[in-house]
PDB file of N, CA and C in Angstrom:
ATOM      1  N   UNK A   1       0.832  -1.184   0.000  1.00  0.00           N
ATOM      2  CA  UNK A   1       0.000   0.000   0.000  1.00  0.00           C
ATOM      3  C   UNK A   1       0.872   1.241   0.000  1.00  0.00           C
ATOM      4  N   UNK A   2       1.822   1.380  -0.843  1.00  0.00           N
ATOM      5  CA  UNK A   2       2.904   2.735  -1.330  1.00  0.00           C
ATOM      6  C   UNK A   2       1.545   3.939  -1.524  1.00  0.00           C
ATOM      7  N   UNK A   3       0.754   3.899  -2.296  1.00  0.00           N
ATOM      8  CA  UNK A   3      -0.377   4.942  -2.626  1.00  0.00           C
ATOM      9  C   UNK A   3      -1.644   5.122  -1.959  1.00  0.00           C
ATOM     10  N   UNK A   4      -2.003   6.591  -1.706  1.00  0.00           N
ATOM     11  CA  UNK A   4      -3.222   6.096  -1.130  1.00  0.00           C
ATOM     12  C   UNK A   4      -4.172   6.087  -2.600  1.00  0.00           C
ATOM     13  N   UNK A   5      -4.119   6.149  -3.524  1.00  0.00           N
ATOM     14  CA  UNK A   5      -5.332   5.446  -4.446  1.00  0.00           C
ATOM     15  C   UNK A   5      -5.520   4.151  -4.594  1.00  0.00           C
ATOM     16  N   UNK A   6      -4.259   3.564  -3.939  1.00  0.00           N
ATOM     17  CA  UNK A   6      -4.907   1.927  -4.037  1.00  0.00           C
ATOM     18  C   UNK A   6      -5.622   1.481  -2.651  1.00  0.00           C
ATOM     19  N   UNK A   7      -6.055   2.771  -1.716  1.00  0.00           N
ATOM     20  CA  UNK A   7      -6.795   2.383  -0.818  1.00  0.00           C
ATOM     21  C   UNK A   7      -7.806   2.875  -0.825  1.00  0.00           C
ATOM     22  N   UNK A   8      -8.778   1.736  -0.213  1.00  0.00           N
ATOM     23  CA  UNK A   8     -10.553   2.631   0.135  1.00  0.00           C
ATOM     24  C   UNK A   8     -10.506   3.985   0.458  1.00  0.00           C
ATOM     25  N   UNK A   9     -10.703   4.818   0.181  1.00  0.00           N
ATOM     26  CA  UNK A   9     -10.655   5.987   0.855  1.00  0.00           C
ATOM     27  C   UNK A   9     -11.667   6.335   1.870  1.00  0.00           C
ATOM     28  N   UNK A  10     -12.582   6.144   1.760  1.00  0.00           N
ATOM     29  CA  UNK A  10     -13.669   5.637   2.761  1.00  0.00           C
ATOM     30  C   UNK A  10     -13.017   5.024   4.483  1.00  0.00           C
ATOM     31  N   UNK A  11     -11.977   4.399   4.107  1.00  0.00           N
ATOM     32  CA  UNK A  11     -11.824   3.440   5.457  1.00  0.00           C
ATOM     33  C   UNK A  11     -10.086   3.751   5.860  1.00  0.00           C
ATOM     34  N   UNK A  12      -9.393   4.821   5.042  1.00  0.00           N
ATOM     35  CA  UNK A  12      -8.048   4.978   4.962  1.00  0.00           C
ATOM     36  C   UNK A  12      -8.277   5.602   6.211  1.00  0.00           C
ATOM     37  N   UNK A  13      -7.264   6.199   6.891  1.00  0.00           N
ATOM     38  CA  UNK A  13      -6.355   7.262   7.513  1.00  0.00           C
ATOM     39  C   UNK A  13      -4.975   7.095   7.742  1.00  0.00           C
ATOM     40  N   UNK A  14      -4.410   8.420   7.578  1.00  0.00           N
ATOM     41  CA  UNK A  14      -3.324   8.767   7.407  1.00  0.00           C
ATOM     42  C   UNK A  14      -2.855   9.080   8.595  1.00  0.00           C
ATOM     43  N   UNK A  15      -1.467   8.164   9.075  1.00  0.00           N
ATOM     44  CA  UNK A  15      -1.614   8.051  10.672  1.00  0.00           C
ATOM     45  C   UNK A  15      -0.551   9.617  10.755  1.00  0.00           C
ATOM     46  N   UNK A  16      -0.008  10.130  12.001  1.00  0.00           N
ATOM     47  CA  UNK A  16       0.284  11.025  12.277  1.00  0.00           C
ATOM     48  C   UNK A  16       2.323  10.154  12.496  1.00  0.00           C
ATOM     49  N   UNK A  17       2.428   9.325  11.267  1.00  0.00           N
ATOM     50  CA  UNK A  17       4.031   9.390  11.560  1.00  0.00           C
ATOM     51  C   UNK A  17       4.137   8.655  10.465  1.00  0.00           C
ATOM     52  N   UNK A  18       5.828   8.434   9.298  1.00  0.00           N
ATOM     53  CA  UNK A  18       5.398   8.277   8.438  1.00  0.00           C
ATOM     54  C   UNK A  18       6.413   6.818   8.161  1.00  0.00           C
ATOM     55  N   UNK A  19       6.147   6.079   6.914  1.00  0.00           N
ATOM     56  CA  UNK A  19       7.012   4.502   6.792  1.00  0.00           C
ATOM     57  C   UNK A  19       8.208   4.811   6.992  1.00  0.00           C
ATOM     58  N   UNK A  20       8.628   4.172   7.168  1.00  0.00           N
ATOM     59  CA  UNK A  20      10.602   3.704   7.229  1.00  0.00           C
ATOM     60  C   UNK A  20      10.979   4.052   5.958  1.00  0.00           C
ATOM     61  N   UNK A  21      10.455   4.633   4.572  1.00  0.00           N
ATOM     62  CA  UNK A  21      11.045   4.902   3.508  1.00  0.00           C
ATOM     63  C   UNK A  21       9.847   6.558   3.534  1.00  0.00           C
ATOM     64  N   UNK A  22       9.963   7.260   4.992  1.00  0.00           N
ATOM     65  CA  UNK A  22       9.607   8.367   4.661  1.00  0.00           C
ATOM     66  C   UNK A  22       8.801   8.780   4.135  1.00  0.00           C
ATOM     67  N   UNK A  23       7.333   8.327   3.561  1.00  0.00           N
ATOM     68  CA  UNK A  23       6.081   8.445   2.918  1.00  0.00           C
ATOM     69  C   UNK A  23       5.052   8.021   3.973  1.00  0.00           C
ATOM     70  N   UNK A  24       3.770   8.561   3.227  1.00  0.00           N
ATOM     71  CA  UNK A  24       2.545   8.526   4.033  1.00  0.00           C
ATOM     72  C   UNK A  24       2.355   7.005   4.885  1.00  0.00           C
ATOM     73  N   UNK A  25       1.962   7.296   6.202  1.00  0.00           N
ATOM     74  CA  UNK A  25       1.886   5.810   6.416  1.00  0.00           C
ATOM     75  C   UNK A  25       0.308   5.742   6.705  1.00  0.00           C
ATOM     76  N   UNK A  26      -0.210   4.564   5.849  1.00  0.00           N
ATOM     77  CA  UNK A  26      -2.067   4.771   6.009  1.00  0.00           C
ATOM     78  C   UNK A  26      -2.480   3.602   7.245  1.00  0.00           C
ATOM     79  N   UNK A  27      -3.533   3.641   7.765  1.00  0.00           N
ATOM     80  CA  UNK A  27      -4.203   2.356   8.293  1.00  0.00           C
ATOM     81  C   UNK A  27      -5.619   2.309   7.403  1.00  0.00           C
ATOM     82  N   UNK A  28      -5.612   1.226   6.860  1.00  0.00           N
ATOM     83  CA  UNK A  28      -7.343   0.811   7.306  1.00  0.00           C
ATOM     84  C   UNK A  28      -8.143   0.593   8.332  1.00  0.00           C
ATOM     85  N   UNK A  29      -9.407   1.030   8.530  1.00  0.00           N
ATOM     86  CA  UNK A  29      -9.613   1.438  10.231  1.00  0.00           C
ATOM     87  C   UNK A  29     -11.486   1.458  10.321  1.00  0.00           C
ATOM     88  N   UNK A  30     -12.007   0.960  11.113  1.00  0.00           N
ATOM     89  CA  UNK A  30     -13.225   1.405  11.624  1.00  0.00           C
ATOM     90  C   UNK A  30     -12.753   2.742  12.642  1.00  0.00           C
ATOM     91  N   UNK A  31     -11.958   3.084  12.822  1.00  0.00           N
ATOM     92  CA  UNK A  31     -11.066   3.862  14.062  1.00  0.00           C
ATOM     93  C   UNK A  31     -11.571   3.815  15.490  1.00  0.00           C
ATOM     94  N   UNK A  32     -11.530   2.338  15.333  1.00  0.00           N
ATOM     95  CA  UNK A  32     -12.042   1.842  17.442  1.00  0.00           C
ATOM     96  C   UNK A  32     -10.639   1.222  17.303  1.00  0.00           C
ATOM     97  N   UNK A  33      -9.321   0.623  16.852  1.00  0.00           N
ATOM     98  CA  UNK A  33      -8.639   0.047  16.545  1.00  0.00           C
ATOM     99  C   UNK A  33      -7.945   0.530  17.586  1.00  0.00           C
ATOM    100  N   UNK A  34      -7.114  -0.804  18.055  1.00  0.00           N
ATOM    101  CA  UNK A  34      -5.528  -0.086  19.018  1.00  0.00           C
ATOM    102  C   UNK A  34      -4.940   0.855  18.389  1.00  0.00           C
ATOM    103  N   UNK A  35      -4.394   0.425  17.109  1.00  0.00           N
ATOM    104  CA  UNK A  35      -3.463   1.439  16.383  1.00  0.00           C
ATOM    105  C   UNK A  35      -4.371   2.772  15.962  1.00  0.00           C
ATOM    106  N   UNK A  36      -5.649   2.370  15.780  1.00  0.00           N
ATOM    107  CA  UNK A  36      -6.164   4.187  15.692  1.00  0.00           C
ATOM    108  C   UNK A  36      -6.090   4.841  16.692  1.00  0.00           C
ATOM    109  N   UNK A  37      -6.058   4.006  18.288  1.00  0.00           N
ATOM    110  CA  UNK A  37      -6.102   4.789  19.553  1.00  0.00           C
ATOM    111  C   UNK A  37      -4.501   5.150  19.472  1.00  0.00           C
ATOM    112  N   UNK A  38      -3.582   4.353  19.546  1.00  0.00           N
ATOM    113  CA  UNK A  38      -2.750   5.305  19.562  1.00  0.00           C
ATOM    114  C   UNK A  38      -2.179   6.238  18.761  1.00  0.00           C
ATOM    115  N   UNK A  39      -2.550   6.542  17.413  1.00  0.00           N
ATOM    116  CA  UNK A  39      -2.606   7.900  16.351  1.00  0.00           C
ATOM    117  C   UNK A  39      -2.771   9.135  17.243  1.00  0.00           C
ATOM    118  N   UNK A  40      -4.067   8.636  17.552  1.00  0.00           N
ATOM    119  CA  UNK A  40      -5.141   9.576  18.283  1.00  0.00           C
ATOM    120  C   UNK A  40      -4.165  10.354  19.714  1.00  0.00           C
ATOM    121  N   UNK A  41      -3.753   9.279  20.255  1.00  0.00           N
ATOM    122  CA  UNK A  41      -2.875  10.158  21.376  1.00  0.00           C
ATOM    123  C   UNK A  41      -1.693  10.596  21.060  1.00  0.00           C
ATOM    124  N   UNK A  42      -0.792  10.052  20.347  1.00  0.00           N
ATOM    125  CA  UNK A  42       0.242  10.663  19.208  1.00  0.00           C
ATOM    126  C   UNK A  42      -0.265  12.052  18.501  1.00  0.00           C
ATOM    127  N   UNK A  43      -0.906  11.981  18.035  1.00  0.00           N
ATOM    128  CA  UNK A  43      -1.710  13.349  17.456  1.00  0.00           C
ATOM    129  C   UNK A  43      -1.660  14.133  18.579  1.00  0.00           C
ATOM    130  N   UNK A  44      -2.161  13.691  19.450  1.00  0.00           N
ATOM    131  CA  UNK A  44      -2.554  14.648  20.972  1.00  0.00           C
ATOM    132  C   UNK A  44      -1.441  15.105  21.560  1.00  0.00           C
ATOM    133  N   UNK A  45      -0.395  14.532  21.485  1.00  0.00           N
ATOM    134  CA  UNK A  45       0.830  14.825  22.592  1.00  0.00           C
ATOM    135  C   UNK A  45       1.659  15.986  21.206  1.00  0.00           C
ATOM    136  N   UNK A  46       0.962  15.417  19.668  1.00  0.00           N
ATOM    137  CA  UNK A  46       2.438  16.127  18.991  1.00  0.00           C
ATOM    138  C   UNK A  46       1.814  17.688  19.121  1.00  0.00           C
ATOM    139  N   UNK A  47       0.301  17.545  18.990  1.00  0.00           N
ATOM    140  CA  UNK A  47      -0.441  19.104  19.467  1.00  0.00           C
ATOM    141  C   UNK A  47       0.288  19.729  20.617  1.00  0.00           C
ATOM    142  N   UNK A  48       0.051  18.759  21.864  1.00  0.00           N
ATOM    143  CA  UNK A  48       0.676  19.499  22.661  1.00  0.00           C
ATOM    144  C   UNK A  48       2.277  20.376  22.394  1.00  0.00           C
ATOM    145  N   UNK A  49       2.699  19.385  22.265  1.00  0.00           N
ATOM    146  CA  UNK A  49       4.155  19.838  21.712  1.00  0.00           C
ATOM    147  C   UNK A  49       4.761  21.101  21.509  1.00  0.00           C
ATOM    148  N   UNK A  50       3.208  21.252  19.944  1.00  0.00           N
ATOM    149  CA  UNK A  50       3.610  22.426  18.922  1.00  0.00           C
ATOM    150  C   UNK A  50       3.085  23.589  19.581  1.00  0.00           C
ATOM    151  N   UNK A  51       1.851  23.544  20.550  1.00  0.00           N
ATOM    152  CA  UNK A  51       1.421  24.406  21.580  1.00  0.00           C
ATOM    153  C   UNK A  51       2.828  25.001  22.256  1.00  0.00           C
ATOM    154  N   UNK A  52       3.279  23.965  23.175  1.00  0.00           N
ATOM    155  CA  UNK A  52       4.805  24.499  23.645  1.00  0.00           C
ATOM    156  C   UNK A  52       5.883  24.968  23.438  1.00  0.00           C
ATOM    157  N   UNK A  53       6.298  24.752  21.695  1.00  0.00           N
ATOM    158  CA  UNK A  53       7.216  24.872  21.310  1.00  0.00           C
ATOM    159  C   UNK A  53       7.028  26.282  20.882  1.00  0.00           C
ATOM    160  N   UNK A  54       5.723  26.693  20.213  1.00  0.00           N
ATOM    161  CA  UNK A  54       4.837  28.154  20.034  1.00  0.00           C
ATOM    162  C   UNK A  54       5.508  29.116  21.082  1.00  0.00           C
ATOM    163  N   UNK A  55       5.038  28.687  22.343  1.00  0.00           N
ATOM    164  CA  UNK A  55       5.179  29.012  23.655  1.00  0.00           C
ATOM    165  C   UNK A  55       6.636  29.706  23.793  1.00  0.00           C
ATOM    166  N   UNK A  56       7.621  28.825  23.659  1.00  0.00           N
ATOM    167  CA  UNK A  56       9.162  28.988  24.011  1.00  0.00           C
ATOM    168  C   UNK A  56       9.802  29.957  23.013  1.00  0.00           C
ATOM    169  N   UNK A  57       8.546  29.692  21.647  1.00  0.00           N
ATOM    170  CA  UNK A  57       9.435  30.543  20.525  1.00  0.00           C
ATOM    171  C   UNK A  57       9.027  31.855  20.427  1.00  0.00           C
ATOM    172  N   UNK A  58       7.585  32.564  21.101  1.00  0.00           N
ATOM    173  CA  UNK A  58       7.564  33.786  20.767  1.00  0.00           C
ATOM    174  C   UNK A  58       8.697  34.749  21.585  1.00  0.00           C
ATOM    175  N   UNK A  59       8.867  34.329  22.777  1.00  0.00           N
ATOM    176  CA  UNK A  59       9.644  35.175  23.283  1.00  0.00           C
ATOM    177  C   UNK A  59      11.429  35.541  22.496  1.00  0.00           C
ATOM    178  N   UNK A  60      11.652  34.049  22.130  1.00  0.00           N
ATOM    179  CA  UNK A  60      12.953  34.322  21.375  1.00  0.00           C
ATOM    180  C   UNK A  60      12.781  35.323  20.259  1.00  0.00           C
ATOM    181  N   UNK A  61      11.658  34.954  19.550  1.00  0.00           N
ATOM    182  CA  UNK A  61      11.193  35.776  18.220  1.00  0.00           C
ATOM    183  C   UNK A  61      11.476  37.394  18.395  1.00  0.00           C
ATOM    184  N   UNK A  62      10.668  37.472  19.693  1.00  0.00           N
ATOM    185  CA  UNK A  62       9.922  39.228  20.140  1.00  0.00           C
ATOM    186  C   UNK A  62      11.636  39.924  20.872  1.00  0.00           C
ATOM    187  N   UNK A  63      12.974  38.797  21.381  1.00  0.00           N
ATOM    188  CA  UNK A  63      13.534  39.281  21.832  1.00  0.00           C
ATOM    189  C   UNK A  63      14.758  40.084  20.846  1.00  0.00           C
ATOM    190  N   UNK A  64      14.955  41.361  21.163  1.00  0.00           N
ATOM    191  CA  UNK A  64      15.580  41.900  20.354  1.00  0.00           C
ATOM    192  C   UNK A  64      17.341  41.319  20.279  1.00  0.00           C
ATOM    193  N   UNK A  65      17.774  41.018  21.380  1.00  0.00           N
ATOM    194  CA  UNK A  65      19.261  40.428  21.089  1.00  0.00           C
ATOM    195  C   UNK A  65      19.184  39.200  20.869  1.00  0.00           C
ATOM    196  N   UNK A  66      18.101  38.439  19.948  1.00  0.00           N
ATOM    197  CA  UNK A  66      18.112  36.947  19.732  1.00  0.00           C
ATOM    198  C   UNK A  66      19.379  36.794  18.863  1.00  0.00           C
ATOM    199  N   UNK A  67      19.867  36.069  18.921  1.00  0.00           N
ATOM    200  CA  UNK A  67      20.820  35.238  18.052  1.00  0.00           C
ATOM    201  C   UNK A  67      20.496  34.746  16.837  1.00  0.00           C
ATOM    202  N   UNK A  68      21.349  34.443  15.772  1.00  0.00           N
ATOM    203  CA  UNK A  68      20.678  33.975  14.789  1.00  0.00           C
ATOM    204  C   UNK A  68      20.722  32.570  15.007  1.00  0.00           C
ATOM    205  N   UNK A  69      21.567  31.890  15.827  1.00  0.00           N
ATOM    206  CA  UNK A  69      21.171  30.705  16.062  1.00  0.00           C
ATOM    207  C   UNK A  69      20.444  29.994  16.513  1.00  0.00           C
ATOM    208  N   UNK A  70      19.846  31.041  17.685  1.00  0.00           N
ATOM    209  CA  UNK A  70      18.314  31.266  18.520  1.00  0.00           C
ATOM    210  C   UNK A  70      16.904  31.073  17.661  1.00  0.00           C
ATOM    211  N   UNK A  71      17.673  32.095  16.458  1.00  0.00           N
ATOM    212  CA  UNK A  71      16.500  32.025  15.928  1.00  0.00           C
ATOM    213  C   UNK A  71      16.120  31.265  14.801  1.00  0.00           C
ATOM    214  N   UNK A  72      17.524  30.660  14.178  1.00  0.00           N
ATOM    215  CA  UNK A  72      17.027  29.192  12.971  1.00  0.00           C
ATOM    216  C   UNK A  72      16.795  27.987  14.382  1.00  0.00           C
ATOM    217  N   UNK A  73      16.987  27.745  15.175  1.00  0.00           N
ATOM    218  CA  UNK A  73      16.607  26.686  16.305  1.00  0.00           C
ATOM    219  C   UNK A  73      15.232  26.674  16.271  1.00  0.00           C
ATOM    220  N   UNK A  74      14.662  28.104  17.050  1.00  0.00           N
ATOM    221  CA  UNK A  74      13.393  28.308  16.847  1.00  0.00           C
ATOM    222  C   UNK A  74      12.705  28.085  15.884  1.00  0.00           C
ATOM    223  N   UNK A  75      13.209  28.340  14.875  1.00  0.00           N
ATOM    224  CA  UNK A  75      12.248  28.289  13.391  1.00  0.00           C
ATOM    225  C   UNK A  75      12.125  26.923  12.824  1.00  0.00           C
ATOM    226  N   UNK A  76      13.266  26.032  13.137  1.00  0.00           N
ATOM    227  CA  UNK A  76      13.637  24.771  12.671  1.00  0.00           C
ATOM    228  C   UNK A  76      12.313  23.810  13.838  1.00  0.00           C
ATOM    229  N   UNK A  77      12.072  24.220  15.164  1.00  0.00           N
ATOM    230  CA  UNK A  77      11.194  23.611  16.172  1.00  0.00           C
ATOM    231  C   UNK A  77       9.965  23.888  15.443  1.00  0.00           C
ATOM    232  N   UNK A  78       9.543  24.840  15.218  1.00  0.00           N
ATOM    233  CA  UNK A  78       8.320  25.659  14.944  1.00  0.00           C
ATOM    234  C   UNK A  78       8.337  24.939  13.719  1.00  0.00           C
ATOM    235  N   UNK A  79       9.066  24.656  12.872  1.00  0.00           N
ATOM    236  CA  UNK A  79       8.565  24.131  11.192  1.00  0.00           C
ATOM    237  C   UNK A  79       8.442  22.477  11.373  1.00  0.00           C
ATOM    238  N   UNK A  80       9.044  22.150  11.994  1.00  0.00           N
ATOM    239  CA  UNK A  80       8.911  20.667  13.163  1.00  0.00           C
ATOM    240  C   UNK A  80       7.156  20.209  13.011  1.00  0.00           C
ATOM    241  N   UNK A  81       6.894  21.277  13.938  1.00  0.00           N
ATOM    242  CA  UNK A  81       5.459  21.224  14.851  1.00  0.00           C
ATOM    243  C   UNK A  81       4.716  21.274  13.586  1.00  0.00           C
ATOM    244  N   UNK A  82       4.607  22.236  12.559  1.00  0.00           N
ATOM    245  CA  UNK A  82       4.123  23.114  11.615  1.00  0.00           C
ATOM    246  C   UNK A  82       3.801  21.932  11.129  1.00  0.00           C
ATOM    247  N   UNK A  83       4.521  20.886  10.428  1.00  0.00           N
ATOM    248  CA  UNK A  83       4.125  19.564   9.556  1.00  0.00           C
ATOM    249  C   UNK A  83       4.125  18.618  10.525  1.00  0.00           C
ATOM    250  N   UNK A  84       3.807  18.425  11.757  1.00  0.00           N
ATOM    251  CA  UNK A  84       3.115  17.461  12.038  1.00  0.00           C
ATOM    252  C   UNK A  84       1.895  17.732  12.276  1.00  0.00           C
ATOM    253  N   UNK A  85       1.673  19.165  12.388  1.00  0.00           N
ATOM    254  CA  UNK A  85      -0.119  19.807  12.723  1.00  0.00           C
ATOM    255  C   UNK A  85      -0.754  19.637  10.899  1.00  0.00           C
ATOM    256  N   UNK A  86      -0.017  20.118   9.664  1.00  0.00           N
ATOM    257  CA  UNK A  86      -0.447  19.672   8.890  1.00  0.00           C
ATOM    258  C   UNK A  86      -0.576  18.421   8.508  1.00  0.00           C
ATOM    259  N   UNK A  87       0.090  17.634   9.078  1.00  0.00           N
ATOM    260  CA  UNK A  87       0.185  15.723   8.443  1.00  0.00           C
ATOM    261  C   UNK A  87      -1.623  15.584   9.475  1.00  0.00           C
ATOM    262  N   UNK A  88      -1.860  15.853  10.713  1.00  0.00           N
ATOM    263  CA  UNK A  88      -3.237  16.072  11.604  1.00  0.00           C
ATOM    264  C   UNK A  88      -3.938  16.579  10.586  1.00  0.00           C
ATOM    265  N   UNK A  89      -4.051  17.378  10.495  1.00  0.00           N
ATOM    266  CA  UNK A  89      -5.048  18.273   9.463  1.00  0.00           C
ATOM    267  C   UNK A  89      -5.826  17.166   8.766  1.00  0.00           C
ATOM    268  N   UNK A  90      -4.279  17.171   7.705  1.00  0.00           N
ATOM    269  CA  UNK A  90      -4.687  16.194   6.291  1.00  0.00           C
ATOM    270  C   UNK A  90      -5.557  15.199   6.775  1.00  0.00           C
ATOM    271  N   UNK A  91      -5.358  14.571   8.302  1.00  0.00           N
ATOM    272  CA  UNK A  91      -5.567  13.468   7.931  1.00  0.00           C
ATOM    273  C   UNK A  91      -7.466  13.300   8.677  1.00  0.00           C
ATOM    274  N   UNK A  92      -7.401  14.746   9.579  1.00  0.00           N
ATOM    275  CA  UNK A  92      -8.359  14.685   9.989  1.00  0.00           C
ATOM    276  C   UNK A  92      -9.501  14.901   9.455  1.00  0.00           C
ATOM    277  N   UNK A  93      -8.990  15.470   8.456  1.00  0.00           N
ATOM    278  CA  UNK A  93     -10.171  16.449   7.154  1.00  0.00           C
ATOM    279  C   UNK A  93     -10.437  14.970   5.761  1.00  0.00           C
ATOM    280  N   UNK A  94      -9.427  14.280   5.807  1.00  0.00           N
ATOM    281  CA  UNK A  94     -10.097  12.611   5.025  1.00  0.00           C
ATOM    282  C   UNK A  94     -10.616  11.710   5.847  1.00  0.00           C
ATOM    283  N   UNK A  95     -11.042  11.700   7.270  1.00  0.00           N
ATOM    284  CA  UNK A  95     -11.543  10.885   7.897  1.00  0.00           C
ATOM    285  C   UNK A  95     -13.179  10.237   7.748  1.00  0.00           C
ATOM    286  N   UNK A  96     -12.708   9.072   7.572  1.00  0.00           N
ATOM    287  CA  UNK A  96     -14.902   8.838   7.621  1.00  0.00           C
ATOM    288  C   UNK A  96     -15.397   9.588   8.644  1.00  0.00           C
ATOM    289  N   UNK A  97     -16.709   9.631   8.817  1.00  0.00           N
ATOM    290  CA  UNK A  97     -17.739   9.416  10.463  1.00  0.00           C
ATOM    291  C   UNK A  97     -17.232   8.102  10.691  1.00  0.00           C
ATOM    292  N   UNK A  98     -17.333   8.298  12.329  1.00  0.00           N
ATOM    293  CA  UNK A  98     -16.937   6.759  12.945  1.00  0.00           C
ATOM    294  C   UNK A  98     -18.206   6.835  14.074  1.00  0.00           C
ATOM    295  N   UNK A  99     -19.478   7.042  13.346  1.00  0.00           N
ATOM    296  CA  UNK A  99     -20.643   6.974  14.451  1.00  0.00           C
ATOM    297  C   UNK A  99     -20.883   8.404  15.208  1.00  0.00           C
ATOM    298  N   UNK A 100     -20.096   9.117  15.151  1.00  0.00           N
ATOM    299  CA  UNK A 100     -20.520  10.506  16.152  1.00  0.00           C
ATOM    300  C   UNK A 100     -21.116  11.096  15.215  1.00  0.00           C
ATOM    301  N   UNK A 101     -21.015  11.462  13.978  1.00  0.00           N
ATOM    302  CA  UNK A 101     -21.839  12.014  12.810  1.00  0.00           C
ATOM    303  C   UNK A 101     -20.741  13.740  13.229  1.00  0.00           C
ATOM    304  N   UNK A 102     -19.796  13.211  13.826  1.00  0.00           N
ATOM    305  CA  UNK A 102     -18.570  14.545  13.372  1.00  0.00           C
ATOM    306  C   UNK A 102     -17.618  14.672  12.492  1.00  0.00           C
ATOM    307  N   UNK A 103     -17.475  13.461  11.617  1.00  0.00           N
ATOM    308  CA  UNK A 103     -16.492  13.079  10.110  1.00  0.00           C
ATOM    309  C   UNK A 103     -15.042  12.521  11.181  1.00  0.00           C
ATOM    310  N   UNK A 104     -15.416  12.223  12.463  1.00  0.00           N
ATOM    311  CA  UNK A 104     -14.332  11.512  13.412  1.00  0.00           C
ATOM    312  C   UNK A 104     -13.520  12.489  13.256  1.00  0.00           C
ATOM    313  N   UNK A 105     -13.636  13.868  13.652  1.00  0.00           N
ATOM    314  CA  UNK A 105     -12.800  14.956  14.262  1.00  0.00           C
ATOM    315  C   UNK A 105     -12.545  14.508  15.627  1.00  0.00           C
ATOM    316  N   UNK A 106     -11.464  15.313  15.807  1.00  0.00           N
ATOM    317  CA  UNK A 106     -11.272  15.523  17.788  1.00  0.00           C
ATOM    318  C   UNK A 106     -10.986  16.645  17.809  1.00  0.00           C
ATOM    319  N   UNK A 107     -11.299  17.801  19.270  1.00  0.00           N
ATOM    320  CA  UNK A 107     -10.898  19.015  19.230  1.00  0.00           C
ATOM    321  C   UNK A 107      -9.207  18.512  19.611  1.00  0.00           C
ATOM    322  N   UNK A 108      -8.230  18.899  19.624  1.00  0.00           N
ATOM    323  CA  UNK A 108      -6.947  19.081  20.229  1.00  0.00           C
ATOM    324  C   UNK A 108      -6.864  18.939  21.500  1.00  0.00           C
ATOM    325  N   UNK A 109      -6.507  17.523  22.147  1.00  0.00           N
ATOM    326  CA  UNK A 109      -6.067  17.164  23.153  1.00  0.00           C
ATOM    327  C   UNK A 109      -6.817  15.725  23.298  1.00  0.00           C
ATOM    328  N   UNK A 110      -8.327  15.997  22.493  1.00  0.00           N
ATOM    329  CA  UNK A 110      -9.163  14.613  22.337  1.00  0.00           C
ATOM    330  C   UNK A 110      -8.850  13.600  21.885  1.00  0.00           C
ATOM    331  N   UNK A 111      -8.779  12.454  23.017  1.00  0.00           N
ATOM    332  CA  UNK A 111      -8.116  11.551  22.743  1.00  0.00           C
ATOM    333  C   UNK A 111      -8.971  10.079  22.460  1.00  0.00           C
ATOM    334  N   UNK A 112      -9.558  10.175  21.811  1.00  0.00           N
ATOM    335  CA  UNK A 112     -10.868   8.770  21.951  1.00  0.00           C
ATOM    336  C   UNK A 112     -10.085   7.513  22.299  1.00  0.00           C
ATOM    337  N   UNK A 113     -11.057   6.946  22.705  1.00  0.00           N
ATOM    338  CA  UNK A 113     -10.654   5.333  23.215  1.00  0.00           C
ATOM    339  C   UNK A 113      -9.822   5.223  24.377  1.00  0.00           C
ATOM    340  N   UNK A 114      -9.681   6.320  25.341  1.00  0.00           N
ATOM    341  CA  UNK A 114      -8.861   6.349  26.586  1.00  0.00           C
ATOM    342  C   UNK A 114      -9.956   6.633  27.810  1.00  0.00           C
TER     343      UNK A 114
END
């Protein structure tokens, strides 16, 4: 399963980390699954993360004697967070309904199956 057109799309998701050759990694899923529960908290902790890393970086940003090393660090954390909140996105916005009749969204931090 290299592509997602050779998968249902209906029943795909695109987990929040990617194969050993660096490409999308999909599950097939009713998403009650172990491995969808732990996406789901993976997703949750990398939110948290990018929340924190936000956190640590405005002040470097706003500080006027930042460093430039300060500040590709920062930017390099922040672009980090940046594509794992988009790899979430993507994957939350192709999700079936899984029965809640919400297209199996979570707000950020929602962790189903815990």
């Amino acid at each position: 399963m290299s592509a997602p057109e050779q998968l249902d799309a209906s029943r795909a998701r695109l987990l929040p980390w990617p194969r050993p050759d660096g490409g999308p990694c999909y599950l097939r899923t009713d998403g009650h699954g172990y491995v969808s529960r732990v996406a789901d908290q993976m997703e949750a902790v990398q939110l948290g993360m990018g929340a924190e890393v936000l956190g640590c970086a405005r002040p470097i940003i706003a500080a006027p004697g930042a460093s430039a090393t300060e500040l590709r660090f920062a930017a390099a954390r922040l672009a980090e967070c940046l594509a794992d909140a988009l790899r979430i996105a993507e994957s939350r916005g192709g999700r079936p309904p899984y029965g809640s009749g919400d297209g199996g969204r979570t707000e950020p931090g929602d962790v189903r199956g815990t």
